[in-house]
Protein backbone atom coordinates (compact mmCIF):
# COMPACT_ATOMS: atom_id res chain seq x y z
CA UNK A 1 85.33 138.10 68.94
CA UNK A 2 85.49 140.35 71.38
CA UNK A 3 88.86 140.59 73.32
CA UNK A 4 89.17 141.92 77.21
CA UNK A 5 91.99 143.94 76.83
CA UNK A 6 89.74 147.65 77.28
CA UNK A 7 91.30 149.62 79.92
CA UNK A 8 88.39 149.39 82.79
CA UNK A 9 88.03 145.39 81.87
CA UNK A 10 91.66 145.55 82.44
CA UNK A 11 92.23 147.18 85.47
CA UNK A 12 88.87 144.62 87.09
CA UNK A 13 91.17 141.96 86.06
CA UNK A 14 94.50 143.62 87.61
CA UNK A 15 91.57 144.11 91.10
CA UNK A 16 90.78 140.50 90.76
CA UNK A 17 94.45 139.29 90.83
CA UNK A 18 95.65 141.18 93.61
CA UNK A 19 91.94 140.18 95.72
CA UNK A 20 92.51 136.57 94.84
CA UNK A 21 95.99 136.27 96.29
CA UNK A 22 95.32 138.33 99.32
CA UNK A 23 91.70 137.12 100.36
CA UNK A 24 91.08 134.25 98.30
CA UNK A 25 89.20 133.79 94.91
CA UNK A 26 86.06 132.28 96.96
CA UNK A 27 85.56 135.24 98.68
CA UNK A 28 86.02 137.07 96.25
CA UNK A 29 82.27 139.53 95.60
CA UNK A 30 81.22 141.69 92.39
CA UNK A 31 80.81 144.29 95.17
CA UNK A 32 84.21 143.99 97.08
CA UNK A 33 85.82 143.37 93.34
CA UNK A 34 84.29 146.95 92.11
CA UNK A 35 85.81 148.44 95.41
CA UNK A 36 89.04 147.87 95.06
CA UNK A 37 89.16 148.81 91.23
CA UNK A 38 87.80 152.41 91.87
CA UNK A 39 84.22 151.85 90.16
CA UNK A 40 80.82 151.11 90.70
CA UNK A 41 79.35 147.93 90.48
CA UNK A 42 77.52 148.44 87.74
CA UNK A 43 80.52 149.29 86.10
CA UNK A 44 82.03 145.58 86.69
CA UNK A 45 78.77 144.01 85.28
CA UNK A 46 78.92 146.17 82.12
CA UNK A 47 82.36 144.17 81.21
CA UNK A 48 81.65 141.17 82.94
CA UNK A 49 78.77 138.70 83.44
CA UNK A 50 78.99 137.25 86.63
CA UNK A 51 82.43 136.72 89.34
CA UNK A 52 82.89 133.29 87.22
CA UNK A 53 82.85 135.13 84.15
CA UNK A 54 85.80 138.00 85.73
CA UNK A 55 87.83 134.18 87.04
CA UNK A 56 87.41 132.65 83.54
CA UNK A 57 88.91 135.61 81.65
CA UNK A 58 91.56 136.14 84.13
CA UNK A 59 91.96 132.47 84.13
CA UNK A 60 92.28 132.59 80.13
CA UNK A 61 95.02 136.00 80.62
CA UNK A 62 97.11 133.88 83.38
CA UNK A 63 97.62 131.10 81.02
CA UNK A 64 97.85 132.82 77.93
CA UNK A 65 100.79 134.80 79.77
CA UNK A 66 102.66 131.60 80.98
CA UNK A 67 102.06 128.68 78.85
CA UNK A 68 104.72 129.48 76.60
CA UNK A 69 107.18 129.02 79.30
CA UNK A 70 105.42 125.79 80.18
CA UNK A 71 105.59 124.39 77.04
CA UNK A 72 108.82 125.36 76.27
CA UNK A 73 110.10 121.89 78.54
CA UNK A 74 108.88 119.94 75.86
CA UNK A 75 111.00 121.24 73.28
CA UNK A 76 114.52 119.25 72.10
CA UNK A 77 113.57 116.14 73.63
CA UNK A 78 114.72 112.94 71.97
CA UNK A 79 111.38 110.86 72.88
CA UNK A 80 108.20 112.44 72.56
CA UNK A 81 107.35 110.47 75.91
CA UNK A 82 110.07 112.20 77.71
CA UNK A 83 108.56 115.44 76.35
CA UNK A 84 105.22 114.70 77.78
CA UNK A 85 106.66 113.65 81.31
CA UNK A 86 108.31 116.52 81.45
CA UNK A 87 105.36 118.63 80.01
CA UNK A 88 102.98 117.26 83.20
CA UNK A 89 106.10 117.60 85.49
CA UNK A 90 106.16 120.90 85.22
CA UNK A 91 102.13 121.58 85.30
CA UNK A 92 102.60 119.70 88.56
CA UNK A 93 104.42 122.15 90.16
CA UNK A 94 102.96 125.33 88.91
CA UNK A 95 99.67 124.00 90.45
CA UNK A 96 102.30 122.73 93.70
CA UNK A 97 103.63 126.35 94.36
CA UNK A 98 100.32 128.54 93.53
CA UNK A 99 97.21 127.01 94.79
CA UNK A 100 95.37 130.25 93.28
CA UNK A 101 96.59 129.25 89.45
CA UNK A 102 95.48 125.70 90.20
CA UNK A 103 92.08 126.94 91.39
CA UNK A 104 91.34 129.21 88.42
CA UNK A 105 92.35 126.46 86.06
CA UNK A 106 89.94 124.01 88.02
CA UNK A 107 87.08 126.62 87.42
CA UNK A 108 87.31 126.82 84.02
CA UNK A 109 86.90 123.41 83.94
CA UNK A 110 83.86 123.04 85.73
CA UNK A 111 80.35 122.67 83.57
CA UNK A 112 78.77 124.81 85.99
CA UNK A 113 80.98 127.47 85.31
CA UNK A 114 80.61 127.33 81.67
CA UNK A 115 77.20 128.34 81.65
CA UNK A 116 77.55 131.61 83.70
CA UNK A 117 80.11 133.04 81.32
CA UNK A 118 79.65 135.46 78.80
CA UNK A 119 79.79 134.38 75.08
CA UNK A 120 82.63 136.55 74.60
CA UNK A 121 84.73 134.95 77.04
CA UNK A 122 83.71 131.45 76.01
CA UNK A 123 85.06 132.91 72.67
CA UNK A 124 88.59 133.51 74.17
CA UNK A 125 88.55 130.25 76.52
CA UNK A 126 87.71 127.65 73.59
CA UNK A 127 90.05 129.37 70.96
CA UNK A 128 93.31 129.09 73.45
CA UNK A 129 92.52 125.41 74.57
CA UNK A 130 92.22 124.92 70.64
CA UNK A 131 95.56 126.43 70.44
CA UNK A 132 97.34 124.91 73.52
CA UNK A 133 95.71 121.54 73.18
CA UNK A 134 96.01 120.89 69.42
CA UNK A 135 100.12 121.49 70.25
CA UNK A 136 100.21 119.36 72.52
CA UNK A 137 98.47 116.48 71.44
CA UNK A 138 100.87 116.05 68.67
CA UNK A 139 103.72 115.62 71.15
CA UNK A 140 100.86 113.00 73.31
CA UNK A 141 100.59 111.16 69.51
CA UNK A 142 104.11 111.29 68.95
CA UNK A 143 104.75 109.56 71.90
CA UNK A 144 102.15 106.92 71.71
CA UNK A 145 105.07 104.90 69.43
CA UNK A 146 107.51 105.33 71.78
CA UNK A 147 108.40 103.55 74.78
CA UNK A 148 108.87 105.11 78.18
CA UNK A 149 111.68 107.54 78.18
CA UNK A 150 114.17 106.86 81.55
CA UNK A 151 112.70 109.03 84.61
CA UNK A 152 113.44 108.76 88.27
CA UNK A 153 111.33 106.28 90.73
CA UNK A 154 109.96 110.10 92.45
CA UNK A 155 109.09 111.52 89.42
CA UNK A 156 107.54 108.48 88.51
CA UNK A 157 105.14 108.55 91.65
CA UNK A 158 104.46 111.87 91.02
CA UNK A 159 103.05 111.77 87.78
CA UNK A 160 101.69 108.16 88.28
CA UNK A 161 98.06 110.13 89.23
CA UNK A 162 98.16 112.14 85.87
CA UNK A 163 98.54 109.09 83.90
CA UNK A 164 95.99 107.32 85.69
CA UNK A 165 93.74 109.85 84.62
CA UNK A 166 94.89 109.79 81.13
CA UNK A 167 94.26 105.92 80.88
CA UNK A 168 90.77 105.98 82.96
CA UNK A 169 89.46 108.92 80.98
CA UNK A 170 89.14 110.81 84.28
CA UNK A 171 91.92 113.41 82.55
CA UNK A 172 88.82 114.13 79.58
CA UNK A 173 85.90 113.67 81.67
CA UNK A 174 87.66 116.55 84.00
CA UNK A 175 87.74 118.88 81.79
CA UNK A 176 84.68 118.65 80.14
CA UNK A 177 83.45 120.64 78.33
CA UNK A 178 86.45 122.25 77.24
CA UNK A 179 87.60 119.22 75.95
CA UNK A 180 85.10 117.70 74.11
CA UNK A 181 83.91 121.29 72.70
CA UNK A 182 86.87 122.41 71.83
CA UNK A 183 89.10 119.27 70.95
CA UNK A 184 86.89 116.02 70.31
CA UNK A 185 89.12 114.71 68.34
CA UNK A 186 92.20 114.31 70.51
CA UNK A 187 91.91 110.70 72.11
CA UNK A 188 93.96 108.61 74.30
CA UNK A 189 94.69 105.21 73.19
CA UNK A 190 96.00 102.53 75.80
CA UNK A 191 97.21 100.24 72.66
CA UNK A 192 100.46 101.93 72.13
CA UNK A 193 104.27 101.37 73.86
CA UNK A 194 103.96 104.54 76.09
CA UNK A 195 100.60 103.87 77.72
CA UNK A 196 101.19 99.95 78.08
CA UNK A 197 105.11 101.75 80.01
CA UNK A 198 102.69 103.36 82.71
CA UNK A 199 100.14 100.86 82.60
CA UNK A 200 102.84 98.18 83.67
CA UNK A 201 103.96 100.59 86.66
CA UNK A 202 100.32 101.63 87.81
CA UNK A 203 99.38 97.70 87.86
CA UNK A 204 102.14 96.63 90.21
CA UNK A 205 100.45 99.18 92.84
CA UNK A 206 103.83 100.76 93.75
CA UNK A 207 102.26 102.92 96.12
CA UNK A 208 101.99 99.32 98.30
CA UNK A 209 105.91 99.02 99.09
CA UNK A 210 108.59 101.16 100.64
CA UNK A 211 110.76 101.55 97.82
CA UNK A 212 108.46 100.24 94.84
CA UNK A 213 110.70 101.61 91.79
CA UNK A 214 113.67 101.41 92.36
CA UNK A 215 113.80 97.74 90.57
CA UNK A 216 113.13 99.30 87.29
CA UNK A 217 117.05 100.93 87.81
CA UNK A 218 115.59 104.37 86.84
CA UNK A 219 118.01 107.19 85.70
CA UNK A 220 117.94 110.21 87.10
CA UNK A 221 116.71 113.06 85.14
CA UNK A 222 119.17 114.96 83.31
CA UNK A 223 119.83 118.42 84.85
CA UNK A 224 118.43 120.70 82.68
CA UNK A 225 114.82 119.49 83.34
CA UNK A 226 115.30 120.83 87.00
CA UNK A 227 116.93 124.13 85.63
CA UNK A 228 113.87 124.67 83.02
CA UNK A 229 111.52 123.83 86.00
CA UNK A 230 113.53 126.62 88.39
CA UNK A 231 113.07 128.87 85.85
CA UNK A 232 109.03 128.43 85.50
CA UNK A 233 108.89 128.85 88.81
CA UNK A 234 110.78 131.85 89.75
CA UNK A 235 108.23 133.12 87.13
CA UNK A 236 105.39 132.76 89.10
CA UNK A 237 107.26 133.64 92.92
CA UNK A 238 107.75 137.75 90.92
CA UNK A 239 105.44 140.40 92.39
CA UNK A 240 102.20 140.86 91.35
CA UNK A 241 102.98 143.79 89.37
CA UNK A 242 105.75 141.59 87.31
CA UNK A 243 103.05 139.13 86.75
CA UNK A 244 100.11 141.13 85.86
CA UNK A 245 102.92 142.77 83.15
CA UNK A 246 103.15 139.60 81.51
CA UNK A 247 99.52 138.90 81.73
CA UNK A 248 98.41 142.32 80.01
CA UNK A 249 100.69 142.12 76.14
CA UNK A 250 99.64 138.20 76.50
């Protein structure tokens, strides 16, 4: 499998980055794109299909560079529920404080994407949600046995969304067909203690009343999720150059 680390597929990447957060990805033009990196366009085409194809692979670089730090929230946790909470807690505000991470991700979730991408980065985007996914649906199984861990009535409303989509099947439907190509044997089950938890909360329709949690005598979370969650973030607020370190020794 070929991997996009060459020096000229590199430095389109670095050219995409920078473009993306200064003019937006949806702007963003093979020709403008071969511009700013110093080359000609043909030059851009010879490493990369299409502009989806260049947003994929940086796509794949961004999250190979940070999801360690990501997942790291779900580690030393005494319920495996609390682990995932956490775990979607923190993918909430990644996508909260950079609207351009949250709009590659998106894209590589799209089906019309998928089929202007070139094999090789297919390759790359398949094999690390194989990798990422396959982790953490052993935490999502673990917690399937477990009840739900304590969490505050905010946090609660804010993840209340994911977890509707995770008990619809909106969450797997989204991300076809990553999901179903590269994990089809990861499934949600509503017939455990965790999912009945949220199921219980989503059916009251706390969204309906002014303070709609604060019955279930919540406890707050304990510090160090807010710490680990200051931490992913002042990741992500470093300067482009910091970040686009991180994303080349991914």
């Amino acid at each position: 499998m070929k991997m996009i680390k060459e020096t000229r597929g590199s430095e389109i990447l670095h050219s995409a980055l920078l473009l993306g957060q200064q003019e937006g990805f949806e702007r963003l033009t093979m020709a403008r794109l071969a511009e700013h990196a110093g080359c000609a366009v043909g030059s851009v085409y010879r490493e990369f299909a299409s502009k989806e194809d260049v947003l994929v692979a940086l796509g794949v670089r961004v999250l190979q560079a940070v999801t360690p730090a990501v997942e790291s929230v779900v580690v030393g946790q005494s319920y495996a529920s609390h682990a995932v909470l956490r775990y979607l807690l923190a993918g909430l505000h990644l996508r909260q404080q950079l609207p351009w991470f949250s709009y590659l991700l998106q894209l590589m979730n799209e089906e019309r994407v998928w089929d202007k991408i070139s094999s090789e980065t297919q390759s790359e985007c398949r094999l690390f949600w194989r990798q990422h996914l396959t982790q953490i649906s052993e935490v999502i199984q673990q917690a399937e046995d477990q009840a739900l861990a304590p969490l505050s009535a905010s946090q609660l409303q804010q993840l209340l969304p994911s977890f509707w989509a995770l008990l619809s099947g909106y969450e797997q439907s989204r991300l076809h067909p990553v999901w179903h190509q590269v994990l089809p044997e990861l499934t949600i089950s509503v017939n455990n203690p965790f999912m009945q938890s949220m199921l219980s909360l989503i059916n009251i329709q706390p969204w309906a009343h002014q303070n709609p949690l604060d019955a279930f005598h919540l406890q707050e979370h304990s510090k160090d999720l807010s710490e680990h969650l200051t931490g992913i973030i002042e990741l992500f607020n470093t300067q482009v150059s910091d970040t686009w370190a991180l994303i080349k020794v991914a």
